[in-house]
C-alpha atoms as a PDB file:
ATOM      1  CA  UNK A   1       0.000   0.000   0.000  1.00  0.00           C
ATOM      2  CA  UNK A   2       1.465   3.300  -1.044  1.00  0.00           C
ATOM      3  CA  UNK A   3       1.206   6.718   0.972  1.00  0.00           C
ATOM      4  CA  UNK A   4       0.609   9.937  -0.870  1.00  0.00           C
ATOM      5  CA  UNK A   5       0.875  13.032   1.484  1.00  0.00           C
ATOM      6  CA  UNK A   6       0.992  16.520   0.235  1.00  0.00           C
ATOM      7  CA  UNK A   7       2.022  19.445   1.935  1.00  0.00           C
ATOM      8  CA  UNK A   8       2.586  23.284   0.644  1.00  0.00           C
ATOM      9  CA  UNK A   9      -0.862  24.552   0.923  1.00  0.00           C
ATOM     10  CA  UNK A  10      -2.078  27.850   2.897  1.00  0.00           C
ATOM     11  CA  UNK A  11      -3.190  30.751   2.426  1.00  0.00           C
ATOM     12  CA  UNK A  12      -1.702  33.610  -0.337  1.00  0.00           C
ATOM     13  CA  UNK A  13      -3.257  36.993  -1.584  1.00  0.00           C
ATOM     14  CA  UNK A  14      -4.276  37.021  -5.219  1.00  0.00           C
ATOM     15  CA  UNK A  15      -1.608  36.808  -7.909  1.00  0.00           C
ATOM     16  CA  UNK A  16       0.792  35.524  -5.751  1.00  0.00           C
ATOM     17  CA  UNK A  17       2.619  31.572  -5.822  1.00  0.00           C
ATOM     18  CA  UNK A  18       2.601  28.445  -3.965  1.00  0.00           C
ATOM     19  CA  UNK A  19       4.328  25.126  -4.684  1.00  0.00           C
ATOM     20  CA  UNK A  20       2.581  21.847  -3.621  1.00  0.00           C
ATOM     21  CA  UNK A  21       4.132  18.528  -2.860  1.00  0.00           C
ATOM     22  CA  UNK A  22       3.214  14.823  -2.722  1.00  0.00           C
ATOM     23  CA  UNK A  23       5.562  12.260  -0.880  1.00  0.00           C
ATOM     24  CA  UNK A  24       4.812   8.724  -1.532  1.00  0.00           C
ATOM     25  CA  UNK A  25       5.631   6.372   0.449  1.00  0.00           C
ATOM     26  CA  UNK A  26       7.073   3.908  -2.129  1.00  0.00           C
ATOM     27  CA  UNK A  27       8.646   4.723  -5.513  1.00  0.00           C
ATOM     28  CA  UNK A  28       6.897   6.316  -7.892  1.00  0.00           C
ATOM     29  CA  UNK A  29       8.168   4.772 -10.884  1.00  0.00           C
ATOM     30  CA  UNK A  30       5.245   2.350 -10.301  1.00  0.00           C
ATOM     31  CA  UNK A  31       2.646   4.773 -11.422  1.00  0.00           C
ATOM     32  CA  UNK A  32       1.763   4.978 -14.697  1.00  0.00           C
ATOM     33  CA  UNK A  33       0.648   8.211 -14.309  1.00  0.00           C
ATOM     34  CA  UNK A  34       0.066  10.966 -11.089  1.00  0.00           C
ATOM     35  CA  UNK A  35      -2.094  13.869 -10.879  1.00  0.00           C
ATOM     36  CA  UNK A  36      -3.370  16.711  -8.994  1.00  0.00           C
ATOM     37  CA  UNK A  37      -6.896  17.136  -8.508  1.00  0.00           C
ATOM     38  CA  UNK A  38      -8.902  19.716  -6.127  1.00  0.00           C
ATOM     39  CA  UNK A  39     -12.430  20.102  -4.859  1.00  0.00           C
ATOM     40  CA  UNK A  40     -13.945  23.290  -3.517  1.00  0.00           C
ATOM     41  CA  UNK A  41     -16.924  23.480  -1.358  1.00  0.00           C
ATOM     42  CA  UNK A  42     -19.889  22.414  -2.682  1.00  0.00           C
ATOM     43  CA  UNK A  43     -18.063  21.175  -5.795  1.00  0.00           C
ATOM     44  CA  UNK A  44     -16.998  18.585  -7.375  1.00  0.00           C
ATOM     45  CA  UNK A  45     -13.559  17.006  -7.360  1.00  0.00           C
ATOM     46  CA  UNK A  46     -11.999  17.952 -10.986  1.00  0.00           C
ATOM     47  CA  UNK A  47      -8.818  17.462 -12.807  1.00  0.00           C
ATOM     48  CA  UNK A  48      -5.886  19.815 -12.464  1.00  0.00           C
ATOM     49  CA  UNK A  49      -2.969  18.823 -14.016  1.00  0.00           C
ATOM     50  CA  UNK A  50      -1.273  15.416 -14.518  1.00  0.00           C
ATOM     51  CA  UNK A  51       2.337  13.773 -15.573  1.00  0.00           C
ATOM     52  CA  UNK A  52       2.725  10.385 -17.093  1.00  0.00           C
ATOM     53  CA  UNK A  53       5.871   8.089 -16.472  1.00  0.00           C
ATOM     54  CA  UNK A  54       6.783   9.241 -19.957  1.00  0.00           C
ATOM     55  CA  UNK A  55       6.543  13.009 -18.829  1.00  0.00           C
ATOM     56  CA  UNK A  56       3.686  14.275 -20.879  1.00  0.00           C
ATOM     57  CA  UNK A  57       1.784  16.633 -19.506  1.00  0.00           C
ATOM     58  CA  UNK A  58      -1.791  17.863 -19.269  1.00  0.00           C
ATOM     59  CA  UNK A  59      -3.782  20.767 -17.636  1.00  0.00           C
ATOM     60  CA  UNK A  60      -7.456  21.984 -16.958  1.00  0.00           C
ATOM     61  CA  UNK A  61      -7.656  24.891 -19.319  1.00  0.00           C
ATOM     62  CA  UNK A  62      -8.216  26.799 -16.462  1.00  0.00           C
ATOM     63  CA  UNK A  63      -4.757  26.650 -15.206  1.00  0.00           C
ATOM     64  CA  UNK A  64      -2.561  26.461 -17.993  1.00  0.00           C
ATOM     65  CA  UNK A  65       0.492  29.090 -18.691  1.00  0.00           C
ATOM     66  CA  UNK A  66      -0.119  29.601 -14.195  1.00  0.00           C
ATOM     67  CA  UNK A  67      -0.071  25.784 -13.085  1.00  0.00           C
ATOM     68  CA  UNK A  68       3.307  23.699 -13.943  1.00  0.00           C
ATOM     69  CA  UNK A  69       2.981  20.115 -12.233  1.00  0.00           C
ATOM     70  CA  UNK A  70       6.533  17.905 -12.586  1.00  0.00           C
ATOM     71  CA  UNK A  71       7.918  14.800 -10.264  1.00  0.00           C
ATOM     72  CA  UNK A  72      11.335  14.177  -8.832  1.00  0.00           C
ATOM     73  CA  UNK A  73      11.631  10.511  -9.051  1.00  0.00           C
ATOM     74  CA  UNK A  74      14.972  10.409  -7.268  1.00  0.00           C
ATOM     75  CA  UNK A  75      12.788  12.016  -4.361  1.00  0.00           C
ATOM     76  CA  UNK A  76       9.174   9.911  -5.101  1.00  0.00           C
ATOM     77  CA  UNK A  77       7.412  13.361  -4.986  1.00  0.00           C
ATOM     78  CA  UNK A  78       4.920  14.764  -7.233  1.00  0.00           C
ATOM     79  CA  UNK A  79       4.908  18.595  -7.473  1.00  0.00           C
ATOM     80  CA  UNK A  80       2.152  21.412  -8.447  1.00  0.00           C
ATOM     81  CA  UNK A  81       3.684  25.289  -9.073  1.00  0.00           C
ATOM     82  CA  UNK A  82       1.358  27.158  -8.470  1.00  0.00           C
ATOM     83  CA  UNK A  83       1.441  31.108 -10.211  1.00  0.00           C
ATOM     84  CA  UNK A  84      -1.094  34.112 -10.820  1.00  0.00           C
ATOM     85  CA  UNK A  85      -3.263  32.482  -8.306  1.00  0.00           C
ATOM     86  CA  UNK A  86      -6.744  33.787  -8.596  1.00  0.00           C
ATOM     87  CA  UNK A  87      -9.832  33.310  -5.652  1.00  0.00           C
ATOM     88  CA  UNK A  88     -11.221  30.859  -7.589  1.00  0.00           C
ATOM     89  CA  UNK A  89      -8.001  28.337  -6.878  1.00  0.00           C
ATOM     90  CA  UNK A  90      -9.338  28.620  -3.659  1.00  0.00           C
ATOM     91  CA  UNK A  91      -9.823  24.405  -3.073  1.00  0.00           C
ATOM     92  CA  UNK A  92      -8.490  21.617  -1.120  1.00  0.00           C
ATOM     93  CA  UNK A  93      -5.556  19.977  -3.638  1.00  0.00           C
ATOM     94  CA  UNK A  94      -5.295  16.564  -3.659  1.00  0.00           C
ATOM     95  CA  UNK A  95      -2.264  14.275  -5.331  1.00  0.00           C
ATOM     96  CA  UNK A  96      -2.795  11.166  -7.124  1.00  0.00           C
ATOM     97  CA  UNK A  97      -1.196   8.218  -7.890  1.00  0.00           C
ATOM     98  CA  UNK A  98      -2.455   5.457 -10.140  1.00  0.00           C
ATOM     99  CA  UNK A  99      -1.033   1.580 -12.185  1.00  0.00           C
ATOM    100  CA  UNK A 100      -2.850   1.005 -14.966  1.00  0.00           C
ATOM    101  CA  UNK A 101      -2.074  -2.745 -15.276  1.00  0.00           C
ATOM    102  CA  UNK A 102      -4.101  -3.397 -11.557  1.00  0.00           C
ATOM    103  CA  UNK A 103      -6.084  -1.231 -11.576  1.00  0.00           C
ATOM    104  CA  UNK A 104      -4.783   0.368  -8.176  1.00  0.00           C
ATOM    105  CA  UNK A 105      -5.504   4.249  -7.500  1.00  0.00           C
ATOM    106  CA  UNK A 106      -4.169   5.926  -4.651  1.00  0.00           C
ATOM    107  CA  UNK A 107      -5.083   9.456  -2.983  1.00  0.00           C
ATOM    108  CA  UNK A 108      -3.137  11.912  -0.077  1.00  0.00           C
ATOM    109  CA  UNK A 109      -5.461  13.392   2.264  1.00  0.00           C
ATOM    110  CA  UNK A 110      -5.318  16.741   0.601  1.00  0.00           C
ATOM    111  CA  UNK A 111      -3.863  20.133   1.522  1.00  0.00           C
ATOM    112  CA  UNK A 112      -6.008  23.237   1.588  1.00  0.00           C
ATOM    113  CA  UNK A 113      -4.800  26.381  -0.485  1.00  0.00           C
ATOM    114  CA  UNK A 114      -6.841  29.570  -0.044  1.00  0.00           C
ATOM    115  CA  UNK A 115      -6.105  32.531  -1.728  1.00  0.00           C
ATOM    116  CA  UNK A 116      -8.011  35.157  -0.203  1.00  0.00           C
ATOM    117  CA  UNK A 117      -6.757  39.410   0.375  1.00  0.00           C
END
């Protein structure tokens, strides 16, 4: 059983930056691909960004040219730069981890970024 836990969230004024980190518990070159999702109250949980174990890369159109997500494998952690934050960030941020040949899918507890003046 691998641990995700992500840390780096909190609270930042609009237009400002934040960098977000998963830790897993195991090595990462197990997933075929990992992801950041994030849910905001009353909302549904929705698709940030996400890297495969190729690299390639894919954002909600709502982040891209601000969001930049990229993994350290030498580390096992996932990260999410965060830039030109806007209110509407505001969301708990949750990291992802998933093997496509079991079928396994694994998910931190989520860290809470509010950007708020």
């Amino acid at each position: 059983q691998v641990q995700l836990v992500e840390s780096g969230g909190g609270l930042v004024q609009p237009g400002g930056s934040l960098r977000l980190s998963c830790a897993a518990s195991a090595s990462i070159f197990s997933f075929d691909h990992m992801a950041w999702y994030r849910q905001a109250p009353g909302k549904q949980r929705v698709l940030v960004a996400a890297i495969t174990s190729g690299g390639w890369r894919n954002y909600a159109d709502s982040v891209k040219g601000r969001f930049t997500i990229s993994k350290d494998n030498a580390k096992n952690t996932l990260y999410l730069q965060m830039g030109s934050l806007r209110p509407e960030d505001t969301a708990v941020y949750y990291c992802n981890g998933a093997v496509d040949s079991s079928g396994d899918d694994y998910w931190g507890q989520g860290t809470q970024v509010t950007v708020s003046s």
